[in-house]
C-alpha atoms as a PDB file:
ATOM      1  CA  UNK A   1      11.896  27.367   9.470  1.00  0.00           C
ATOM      2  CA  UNK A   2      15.352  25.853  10.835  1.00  0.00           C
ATOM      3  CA  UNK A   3      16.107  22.927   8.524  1.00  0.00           C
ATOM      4  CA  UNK A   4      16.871  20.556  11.726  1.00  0.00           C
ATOM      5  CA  UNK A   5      12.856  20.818  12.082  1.00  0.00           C
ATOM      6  CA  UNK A   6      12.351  19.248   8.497  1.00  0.00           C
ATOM      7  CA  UNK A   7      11.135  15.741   8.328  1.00  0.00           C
ATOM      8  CA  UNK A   8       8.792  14.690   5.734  1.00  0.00           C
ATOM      9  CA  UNK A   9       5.958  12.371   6.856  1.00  0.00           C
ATOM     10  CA  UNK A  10       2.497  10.818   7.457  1.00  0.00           C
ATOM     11  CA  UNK A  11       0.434  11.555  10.595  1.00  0.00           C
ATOM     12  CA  UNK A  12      -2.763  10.671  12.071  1.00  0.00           C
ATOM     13  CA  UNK A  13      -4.170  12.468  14.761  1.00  0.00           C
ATOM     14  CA  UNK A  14      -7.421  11.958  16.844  1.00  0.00           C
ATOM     15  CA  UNK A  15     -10.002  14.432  18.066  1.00  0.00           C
ATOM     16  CA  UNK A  16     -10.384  14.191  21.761  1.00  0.00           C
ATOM     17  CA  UNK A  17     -13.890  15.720  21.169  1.00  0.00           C
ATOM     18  CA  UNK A  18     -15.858  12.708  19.327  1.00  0.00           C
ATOM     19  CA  UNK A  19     -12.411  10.688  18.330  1.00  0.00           C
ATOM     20  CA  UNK A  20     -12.433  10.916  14.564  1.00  0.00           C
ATOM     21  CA  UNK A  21      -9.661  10.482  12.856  1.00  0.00           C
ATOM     22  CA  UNK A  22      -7.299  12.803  10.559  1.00  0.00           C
ATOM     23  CA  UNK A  23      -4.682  11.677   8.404  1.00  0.00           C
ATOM     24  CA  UNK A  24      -2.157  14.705   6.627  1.00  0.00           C
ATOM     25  CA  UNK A  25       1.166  14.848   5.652  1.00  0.00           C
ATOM     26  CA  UNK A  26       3.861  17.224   6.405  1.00  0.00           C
ATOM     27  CA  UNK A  27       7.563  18.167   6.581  1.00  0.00           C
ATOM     28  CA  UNK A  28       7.196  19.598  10.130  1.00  0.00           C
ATOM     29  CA  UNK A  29       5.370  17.858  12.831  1.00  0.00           C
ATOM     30  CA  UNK A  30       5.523  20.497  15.112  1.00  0.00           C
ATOM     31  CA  UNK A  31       4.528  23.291  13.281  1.00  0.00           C
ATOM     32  CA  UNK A  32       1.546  20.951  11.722  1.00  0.00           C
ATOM     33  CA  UNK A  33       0.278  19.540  15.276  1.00  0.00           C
ATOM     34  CA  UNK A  34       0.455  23.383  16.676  1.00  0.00           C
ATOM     35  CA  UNK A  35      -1.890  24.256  13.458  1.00  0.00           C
ATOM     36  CA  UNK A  36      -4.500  21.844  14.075  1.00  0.00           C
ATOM     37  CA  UNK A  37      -4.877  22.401  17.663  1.00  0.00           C
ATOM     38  CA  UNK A  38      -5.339  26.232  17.211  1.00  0.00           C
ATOM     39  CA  UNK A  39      -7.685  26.100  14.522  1.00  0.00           C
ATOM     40  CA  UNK A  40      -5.907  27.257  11.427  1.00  0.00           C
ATOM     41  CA  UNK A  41      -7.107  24.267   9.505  1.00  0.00           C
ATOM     42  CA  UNK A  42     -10.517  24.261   8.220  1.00  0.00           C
ATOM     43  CA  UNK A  43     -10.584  20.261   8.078  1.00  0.00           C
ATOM     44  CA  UNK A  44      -9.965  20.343  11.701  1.00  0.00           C
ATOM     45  CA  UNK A  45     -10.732  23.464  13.874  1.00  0.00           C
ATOM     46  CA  UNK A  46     -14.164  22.350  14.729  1.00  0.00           C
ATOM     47  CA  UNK A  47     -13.262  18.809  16.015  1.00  0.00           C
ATOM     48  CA  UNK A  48     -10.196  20.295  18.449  1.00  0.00           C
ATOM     49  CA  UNK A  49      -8.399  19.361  20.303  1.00  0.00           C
ATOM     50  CA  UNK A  50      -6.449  16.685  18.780  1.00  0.00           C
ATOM     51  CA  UNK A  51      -3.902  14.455  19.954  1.00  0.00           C
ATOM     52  CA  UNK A  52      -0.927  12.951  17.305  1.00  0.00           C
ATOM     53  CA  UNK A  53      -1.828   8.972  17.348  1.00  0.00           C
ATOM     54  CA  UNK A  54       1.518   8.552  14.669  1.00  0.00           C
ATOM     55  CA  UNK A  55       4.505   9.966  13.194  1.00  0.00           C
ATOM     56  CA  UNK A  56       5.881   8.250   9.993  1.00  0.00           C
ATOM     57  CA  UNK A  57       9.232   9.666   8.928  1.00  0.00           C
ATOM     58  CA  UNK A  58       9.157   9.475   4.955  1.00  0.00           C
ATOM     59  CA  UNK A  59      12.126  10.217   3.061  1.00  0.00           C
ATOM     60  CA  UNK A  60      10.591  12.773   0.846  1.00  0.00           C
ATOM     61  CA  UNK A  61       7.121  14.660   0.517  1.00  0.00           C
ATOM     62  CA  UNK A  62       6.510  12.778  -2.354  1.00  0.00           C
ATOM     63  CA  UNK A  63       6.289   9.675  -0.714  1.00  0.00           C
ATOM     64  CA  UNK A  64       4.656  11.091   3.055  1.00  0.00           C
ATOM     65  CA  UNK A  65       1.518  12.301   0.406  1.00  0.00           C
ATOM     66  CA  UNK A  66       1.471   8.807  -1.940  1.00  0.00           C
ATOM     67  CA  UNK A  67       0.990   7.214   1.346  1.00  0.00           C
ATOM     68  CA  UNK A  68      -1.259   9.880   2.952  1.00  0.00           C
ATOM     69  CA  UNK A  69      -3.572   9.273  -0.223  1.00  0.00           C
ATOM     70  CA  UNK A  70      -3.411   5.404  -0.212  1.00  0.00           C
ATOM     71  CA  UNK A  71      -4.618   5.509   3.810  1.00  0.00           C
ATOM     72  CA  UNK A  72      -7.226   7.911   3.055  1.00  0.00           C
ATOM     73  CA  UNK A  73      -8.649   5.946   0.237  1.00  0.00           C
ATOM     74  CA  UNK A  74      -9.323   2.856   2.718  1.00  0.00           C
ATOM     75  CA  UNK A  75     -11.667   4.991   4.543  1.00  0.00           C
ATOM     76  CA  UNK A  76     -11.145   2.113   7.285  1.00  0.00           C
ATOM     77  CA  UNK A  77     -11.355   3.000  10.765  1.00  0.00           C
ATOM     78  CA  UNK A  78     -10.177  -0.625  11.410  1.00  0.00           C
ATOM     79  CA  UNK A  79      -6.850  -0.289   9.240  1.00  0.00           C
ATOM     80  CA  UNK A  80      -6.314   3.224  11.012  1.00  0.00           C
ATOM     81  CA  UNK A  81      -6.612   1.614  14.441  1.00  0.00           C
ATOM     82  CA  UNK A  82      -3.699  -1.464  13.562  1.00  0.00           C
ATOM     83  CA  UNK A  83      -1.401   0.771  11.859  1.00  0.00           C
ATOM     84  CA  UNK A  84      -1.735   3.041  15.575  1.00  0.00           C
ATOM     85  CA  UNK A  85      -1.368  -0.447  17.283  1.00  0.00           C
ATOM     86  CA  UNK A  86       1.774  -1.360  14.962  1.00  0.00           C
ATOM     87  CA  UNK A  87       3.448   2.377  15.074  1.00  0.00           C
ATOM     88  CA  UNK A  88       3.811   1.591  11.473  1.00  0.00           C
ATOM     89  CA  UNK A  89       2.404   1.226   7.790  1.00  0.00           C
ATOM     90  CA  UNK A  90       2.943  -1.271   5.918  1.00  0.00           C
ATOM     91  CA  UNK A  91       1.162  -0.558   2.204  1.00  0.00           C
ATOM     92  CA  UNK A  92       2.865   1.391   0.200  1.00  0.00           C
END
């Protein structure tokens, strides 16, 4: 992987088929997006396709999966749908 496509960070994605939610974390957007919408992930392959709702740069992985877990752990459609609205999170 070309390090100019490295970029750690949080992303949520929708389903276009009953629009769920996902949240994951990854270094490469891309490569991640590209995953999801072809099926390799388990999580995901039977809700395809997906479209990315946000990108949050982090400046490690550490931090893109300590946020990843605290958004998960609301289980809160409503807090997904204002940090879309915001194109940002604010807990950390």
């Amino acid at each position: 992987m070309p390090k100019n496509n490295i970029q750690p960070g949080v992303y949520i994605l929708q389903s276009l088929k009953n629009k769920t939610y996902y949240i994951g974390s990854t270094i490469n957007i891309e490569e991640r997006f590209n995953e999801h919408n072809l099926g390799k992930v388990a999580a995901t392959k039977h809700l395809r396709p997906w479209i990315l709702m946000l990108f949050y740069k982090t400046l490690t992985t550490k931090e893109a999966r300590q946020i990843e877990y605290k958004l998960k752990k609301f289980k809160s459609r409503k807090i997904i749908e204002k940090i879309i609205k915001n194109q940002k999170i604010t807990i950390k």
